[in-house]
Protein backbone atom coordinates (compact mmCIF):
# COMPACT_ATOMS: atom_id res chain seq x y z
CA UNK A 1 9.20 -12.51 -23.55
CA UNK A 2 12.47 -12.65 -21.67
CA UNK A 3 15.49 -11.01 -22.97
CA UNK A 4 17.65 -13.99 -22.46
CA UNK A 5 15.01 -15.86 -24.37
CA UNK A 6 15.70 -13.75 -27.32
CA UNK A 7 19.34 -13.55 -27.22
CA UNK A 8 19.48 -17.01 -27.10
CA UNK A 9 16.90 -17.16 -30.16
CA UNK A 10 19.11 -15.03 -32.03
CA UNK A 11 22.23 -16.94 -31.13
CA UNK A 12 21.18 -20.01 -32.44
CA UNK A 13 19.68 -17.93 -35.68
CA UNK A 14 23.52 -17.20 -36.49
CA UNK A 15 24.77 -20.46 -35.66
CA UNK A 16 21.87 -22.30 -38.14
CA UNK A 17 22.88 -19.29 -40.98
CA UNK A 18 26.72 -20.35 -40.56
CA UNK A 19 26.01 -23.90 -40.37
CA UNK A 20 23.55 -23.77 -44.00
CA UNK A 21 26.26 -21.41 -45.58
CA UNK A 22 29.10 -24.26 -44.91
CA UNK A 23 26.80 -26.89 -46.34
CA UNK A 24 26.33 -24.88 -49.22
CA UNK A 25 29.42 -24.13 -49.70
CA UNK A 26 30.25 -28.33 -49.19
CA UNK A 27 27.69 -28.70 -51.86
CA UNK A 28 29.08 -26.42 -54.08
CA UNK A 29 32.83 -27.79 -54.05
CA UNK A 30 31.47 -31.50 -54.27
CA UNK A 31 29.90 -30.62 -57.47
CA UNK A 32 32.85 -28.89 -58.84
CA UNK A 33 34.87 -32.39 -57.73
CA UNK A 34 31.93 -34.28 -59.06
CA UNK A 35 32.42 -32.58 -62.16
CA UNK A 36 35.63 -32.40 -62.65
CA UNK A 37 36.61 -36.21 -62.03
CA UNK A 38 35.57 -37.45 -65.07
CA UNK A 39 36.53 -34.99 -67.20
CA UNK A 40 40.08 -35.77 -65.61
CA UNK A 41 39.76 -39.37 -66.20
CA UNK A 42 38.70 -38.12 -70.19
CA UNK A 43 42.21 -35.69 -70.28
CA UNK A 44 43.90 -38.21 -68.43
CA UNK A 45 42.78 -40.96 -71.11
CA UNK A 46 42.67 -43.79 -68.00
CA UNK A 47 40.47 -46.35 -68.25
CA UNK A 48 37.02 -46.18 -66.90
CA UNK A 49 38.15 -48.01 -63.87
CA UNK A 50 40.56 -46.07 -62.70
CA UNK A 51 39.99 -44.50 -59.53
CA UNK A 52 36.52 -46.21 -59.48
CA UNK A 53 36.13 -46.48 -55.94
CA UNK A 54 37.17 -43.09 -55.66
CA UNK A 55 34.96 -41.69 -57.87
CA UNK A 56 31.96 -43.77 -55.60
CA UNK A 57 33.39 -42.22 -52.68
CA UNK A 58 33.09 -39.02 -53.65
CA UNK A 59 29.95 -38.94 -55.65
CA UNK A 60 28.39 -40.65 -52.35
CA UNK A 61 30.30 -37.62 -50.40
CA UNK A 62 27.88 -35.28 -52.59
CA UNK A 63 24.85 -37.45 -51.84
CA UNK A 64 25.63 -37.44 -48.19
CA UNK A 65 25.83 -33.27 -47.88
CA UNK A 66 22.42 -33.13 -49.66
CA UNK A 67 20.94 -35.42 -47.22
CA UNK A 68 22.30 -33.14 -44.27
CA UNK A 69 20.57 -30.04 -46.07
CA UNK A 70 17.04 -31.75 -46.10
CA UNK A 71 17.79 -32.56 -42.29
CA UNK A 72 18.77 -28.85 -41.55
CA UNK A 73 15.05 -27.94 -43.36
CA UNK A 74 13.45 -30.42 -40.91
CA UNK A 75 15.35 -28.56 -37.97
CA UNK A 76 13.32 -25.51 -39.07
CA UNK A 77 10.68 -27.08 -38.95
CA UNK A 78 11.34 -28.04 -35.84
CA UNK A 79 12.39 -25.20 -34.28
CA UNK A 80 9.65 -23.28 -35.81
CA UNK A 81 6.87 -25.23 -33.22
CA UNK A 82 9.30 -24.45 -30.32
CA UNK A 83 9.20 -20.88 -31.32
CA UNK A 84 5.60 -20.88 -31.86
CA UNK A 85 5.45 -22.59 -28.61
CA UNK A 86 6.92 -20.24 -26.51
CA UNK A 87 6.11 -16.93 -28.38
CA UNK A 88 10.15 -16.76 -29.42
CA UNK A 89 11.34 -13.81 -32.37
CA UNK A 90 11.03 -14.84 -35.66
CA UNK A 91 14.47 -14.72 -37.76
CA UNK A 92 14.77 -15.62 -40.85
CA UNK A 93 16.75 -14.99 -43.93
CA UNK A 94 15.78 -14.95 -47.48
CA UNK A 95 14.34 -12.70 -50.64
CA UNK A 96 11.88 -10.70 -48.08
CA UNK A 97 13.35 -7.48 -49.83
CA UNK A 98 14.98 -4.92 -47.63
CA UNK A 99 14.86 -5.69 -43.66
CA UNK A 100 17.16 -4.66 -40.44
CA UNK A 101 19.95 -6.10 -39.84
CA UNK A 102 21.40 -8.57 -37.33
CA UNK A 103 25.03 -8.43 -36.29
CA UNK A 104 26.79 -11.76 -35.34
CA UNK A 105 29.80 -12.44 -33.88
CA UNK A 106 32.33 -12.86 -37.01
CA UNK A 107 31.57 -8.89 -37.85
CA UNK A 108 29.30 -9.98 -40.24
CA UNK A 109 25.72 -8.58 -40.49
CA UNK A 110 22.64 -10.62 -41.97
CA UNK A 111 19.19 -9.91 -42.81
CA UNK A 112 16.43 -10.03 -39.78
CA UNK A 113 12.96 -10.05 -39.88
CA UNK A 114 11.08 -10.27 -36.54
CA UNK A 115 7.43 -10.51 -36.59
C-alpha cells in the first residue's frame, strides 16, 4: 500500500467527518427553527396563515438536509468498495470504545480505527 494512498485515504476521512458534523449540526438548527415557528405564530397570536409559505420553506429546508445525510451514507457505501478494492485503511468513527487517534488539520483529533 502506498503512502500517498493512505494519506490521501485519511484526507478524505477528515473531510467526510467535517462534512457529516455540519449536516448534523444543519439538522439540528432546522429542528430548533422547525420547532420554534409555530410556537411563535401561537405567542404571536397570527393567524395560521401567516408566514405560510415560510413555514413550507423551511420545513422543506429540514426535509432537504435529511435527504443529503442518507446520500452521505450511500457515499460510504461507496467508498467502502473502492477501499475494499484497492486494499485502502479503514477509518471510521463511532462507539468502537477507546481507539488511536487521528489528527486533522483544524487541531482537532478524532477517533481512528485501521484494520
Amino acid at each position: 500500500m502506498s503512502k500517498n494512498r493512505d494519506d490521501a485515504t485519511l484526507r478524505v476521512y477528515a473531510a467526510l467527518e467535517q462534512y457529516e458534523r455540519a449536516l448534523d449540526i444543519a439538522a439540528k438548527q432546522g429542528a430548533l427553527l422547525a420547532a420554534e415557528l409555530p410556537q411563535a405564530r401561537l405567542d404571536g397570536n397570527f393567524a395560521l396563515e401567516v408566514a405560510q409559505g415560510a413555514f413550507t420553506h423551511f420545513f422543506n429546508s429540514l426535509s432537504t438536509i435529511i435527504e443529503a445525510r442518507g446520500q452521505v451514507v450511500e457515499g460510504h457505501r461507496e467508498l467502502a468498495v473502492v477501499q475494499r478494492k484497492f486494499n485502502l485503511p479503514v477509518v471510521s468513527t463511532g462507539d468502537k470504545g477507546t481507539i488511536p487517534k487521528l489528527p486533522i488539520d483544524n487541531g482537532e483529533s478524532l477517533p481512528r480505527r485501521v484494520a
